[in-house]
N, C-alpha and C. Protein backbone atom coordinates (compact mmCIF):
# COMPACT_ATOMS: atom_id res chain seq x y z
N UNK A 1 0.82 -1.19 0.00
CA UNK A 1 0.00 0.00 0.00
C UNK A 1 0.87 1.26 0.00
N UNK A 2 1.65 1.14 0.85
CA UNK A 2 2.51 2.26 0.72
C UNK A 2 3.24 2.92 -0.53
N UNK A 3 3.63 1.80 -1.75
CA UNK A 3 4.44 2.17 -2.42
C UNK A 3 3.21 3.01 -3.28
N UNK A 4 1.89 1.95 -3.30
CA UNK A 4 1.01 2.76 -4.49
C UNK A 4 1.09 4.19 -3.78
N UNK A 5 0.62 4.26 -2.95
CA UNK A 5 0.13 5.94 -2.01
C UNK A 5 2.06 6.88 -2.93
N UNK A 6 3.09 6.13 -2.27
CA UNK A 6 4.32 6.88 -3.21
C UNK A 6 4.24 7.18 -4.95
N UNK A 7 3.64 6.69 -5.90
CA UNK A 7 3.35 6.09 -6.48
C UNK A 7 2.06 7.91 -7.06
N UNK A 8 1.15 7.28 -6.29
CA UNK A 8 -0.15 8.70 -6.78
C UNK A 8 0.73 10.07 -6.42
N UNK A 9 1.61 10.21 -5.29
CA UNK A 9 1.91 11.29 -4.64
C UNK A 9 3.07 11.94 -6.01
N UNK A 10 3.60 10.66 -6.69
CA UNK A 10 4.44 11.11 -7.49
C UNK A 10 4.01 11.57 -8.69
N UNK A 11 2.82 11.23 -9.10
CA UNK A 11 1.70 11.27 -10.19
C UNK A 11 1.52 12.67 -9.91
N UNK A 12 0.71 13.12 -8.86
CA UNK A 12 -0.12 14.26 -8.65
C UNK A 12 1.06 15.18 -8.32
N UNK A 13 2.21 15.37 -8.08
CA UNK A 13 3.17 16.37 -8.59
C UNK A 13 3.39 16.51 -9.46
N UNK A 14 3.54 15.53 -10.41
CA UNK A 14 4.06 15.83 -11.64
C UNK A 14 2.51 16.68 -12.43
N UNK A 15 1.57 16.23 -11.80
CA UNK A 15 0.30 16.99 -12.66
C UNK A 15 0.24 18.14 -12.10
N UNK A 16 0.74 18.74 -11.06
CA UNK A 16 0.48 19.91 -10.51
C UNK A 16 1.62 20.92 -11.07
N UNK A 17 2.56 20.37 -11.23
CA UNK A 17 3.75 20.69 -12.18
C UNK A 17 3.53 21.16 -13.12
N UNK A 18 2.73 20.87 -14.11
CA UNK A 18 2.42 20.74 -15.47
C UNK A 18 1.36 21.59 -15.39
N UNK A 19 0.19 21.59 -14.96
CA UNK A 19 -0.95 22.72 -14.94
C UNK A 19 0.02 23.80 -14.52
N UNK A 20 0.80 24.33 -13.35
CA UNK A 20 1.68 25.39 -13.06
C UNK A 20 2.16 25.95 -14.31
N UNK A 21 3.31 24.85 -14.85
CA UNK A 21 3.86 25.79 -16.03
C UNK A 21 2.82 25.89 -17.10
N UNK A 22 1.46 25.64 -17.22
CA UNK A 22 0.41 26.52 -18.33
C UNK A 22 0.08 27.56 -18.11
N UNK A 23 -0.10 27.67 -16.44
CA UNK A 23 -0.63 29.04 -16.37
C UNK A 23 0.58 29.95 -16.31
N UNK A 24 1.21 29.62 -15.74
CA UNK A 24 2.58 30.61 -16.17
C UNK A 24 2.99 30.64 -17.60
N UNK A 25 2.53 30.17 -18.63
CA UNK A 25 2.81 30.19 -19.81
C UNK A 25 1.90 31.34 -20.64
N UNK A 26 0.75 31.02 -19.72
CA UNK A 26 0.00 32.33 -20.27
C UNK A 26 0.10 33.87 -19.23
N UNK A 27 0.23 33.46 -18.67
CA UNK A 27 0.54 34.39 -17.79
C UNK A 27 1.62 35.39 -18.60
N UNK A 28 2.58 34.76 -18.85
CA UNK A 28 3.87 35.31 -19.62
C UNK A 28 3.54 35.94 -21.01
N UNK A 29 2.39 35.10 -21.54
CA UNK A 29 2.37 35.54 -22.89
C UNK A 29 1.02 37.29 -22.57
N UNK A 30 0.86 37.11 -21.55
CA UNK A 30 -0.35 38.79 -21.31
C UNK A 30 0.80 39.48 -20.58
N UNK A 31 1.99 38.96 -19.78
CA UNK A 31 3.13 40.39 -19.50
C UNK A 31 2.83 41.74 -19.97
N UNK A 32 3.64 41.56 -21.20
CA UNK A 32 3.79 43.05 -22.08
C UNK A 32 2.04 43.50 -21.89
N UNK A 33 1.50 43.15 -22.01
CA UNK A 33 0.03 44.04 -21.80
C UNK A 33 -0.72 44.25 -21.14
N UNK A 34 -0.13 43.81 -19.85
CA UNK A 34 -0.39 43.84 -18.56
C UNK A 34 0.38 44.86 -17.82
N UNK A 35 1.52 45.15 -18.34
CA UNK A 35 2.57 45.84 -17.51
C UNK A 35 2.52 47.40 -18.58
N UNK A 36 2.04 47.24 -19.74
CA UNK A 36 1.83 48.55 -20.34
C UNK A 36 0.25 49.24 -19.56
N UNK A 37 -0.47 48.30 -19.75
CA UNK A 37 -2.02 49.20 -19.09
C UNK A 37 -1.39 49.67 -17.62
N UNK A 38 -1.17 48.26 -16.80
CA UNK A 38 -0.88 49.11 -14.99
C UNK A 38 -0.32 50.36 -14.96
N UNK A 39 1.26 49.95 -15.47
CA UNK A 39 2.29 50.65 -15.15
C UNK A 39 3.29 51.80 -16.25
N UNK A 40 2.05 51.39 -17.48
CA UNK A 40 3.01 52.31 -18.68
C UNK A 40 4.11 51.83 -18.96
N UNK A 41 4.77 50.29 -18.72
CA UNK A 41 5.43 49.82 -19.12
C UNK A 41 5.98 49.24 -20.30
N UNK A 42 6.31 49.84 -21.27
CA UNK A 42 6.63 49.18 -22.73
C UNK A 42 7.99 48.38 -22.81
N UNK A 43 7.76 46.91 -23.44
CA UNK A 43 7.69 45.80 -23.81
C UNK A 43 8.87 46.52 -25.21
N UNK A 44 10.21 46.47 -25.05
CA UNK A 44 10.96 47.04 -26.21
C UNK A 44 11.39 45.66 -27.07
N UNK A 45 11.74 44.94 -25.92
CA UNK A 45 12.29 43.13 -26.83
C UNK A 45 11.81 42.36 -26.22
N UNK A 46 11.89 41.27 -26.91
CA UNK A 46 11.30 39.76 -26.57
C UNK A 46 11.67 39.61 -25.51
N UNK A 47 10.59 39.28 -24.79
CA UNK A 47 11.11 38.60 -23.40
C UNK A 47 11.44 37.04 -23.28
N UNK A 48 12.08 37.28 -22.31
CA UNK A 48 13.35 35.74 -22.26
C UNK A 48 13.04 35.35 -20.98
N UNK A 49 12.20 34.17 -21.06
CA UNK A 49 12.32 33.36 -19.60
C UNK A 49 13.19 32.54 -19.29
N UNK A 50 14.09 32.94 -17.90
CA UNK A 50 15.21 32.30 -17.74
C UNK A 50 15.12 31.89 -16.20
N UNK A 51 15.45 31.01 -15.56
CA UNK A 51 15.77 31.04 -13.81
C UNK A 51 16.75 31.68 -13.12
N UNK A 52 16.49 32.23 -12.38
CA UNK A 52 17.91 33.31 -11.76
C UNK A 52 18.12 31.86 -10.65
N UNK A 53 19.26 31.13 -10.46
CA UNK A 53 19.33 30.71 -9.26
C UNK A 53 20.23 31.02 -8.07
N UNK A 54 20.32 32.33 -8.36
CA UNK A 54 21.28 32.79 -7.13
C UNK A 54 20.62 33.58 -6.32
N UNK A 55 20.75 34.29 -5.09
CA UNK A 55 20.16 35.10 -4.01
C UNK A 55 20.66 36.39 -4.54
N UNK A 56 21.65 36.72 -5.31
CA UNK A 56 21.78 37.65 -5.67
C UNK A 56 21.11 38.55 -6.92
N UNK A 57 20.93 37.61 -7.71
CA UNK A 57 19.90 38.38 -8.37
C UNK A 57 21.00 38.08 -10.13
N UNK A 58 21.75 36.85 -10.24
CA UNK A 58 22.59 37.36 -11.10
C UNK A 58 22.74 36.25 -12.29
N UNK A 59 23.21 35.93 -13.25
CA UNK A 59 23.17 35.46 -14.29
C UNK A 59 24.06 35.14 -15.37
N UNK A 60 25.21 34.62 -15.42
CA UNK A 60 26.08 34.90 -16.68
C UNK A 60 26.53 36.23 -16.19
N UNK A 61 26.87 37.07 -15.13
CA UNK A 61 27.52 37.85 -15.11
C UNK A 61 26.41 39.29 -15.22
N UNK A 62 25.77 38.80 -15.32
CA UNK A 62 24.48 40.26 -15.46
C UNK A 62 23.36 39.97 -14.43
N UNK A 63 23.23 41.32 -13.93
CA UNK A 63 22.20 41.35 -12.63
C UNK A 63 20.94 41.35 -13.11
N UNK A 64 19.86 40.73 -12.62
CA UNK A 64 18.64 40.86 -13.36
C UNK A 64 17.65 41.67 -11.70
N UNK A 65 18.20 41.63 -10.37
CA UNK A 65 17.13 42.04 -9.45
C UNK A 65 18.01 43.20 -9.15
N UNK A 66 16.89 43.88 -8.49
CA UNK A 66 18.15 45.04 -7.81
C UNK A 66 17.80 45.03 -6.07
């Protein structure tokens, strides 16, 4: 019993996983027109989704947080 219960638990992450990155997929694709109505923000180049994994905020040598 246990392994099935390991088994669904590993299932239903991976599905919760997967619905996550859709809505963040759309999410990403209304950005630019989301951030122009709020904030008057214009959208000059393609945006690039990337993971920052540092605390600092940094990347290949370029800061992306301040």
């Amino acid at each position: 019993m246990q392994k099935q219960l390991n088994g669904i638990t590993r299932e239903l992450g991976g599905l919760s996983h997967n619905i996550g990155f859709q809505l963040e997929d759309r999410a990403y694709r209304s950005l630019p027109y989301l951030l122009k109505r709020d904030f008057g923000i214009e959208i000059k180049e393609k945006l690039v989704r990337k993971f920052i994994k540092n605390k600092k905020g940094e990347r290949d040598g370029k800061r992306y947080l301040q």
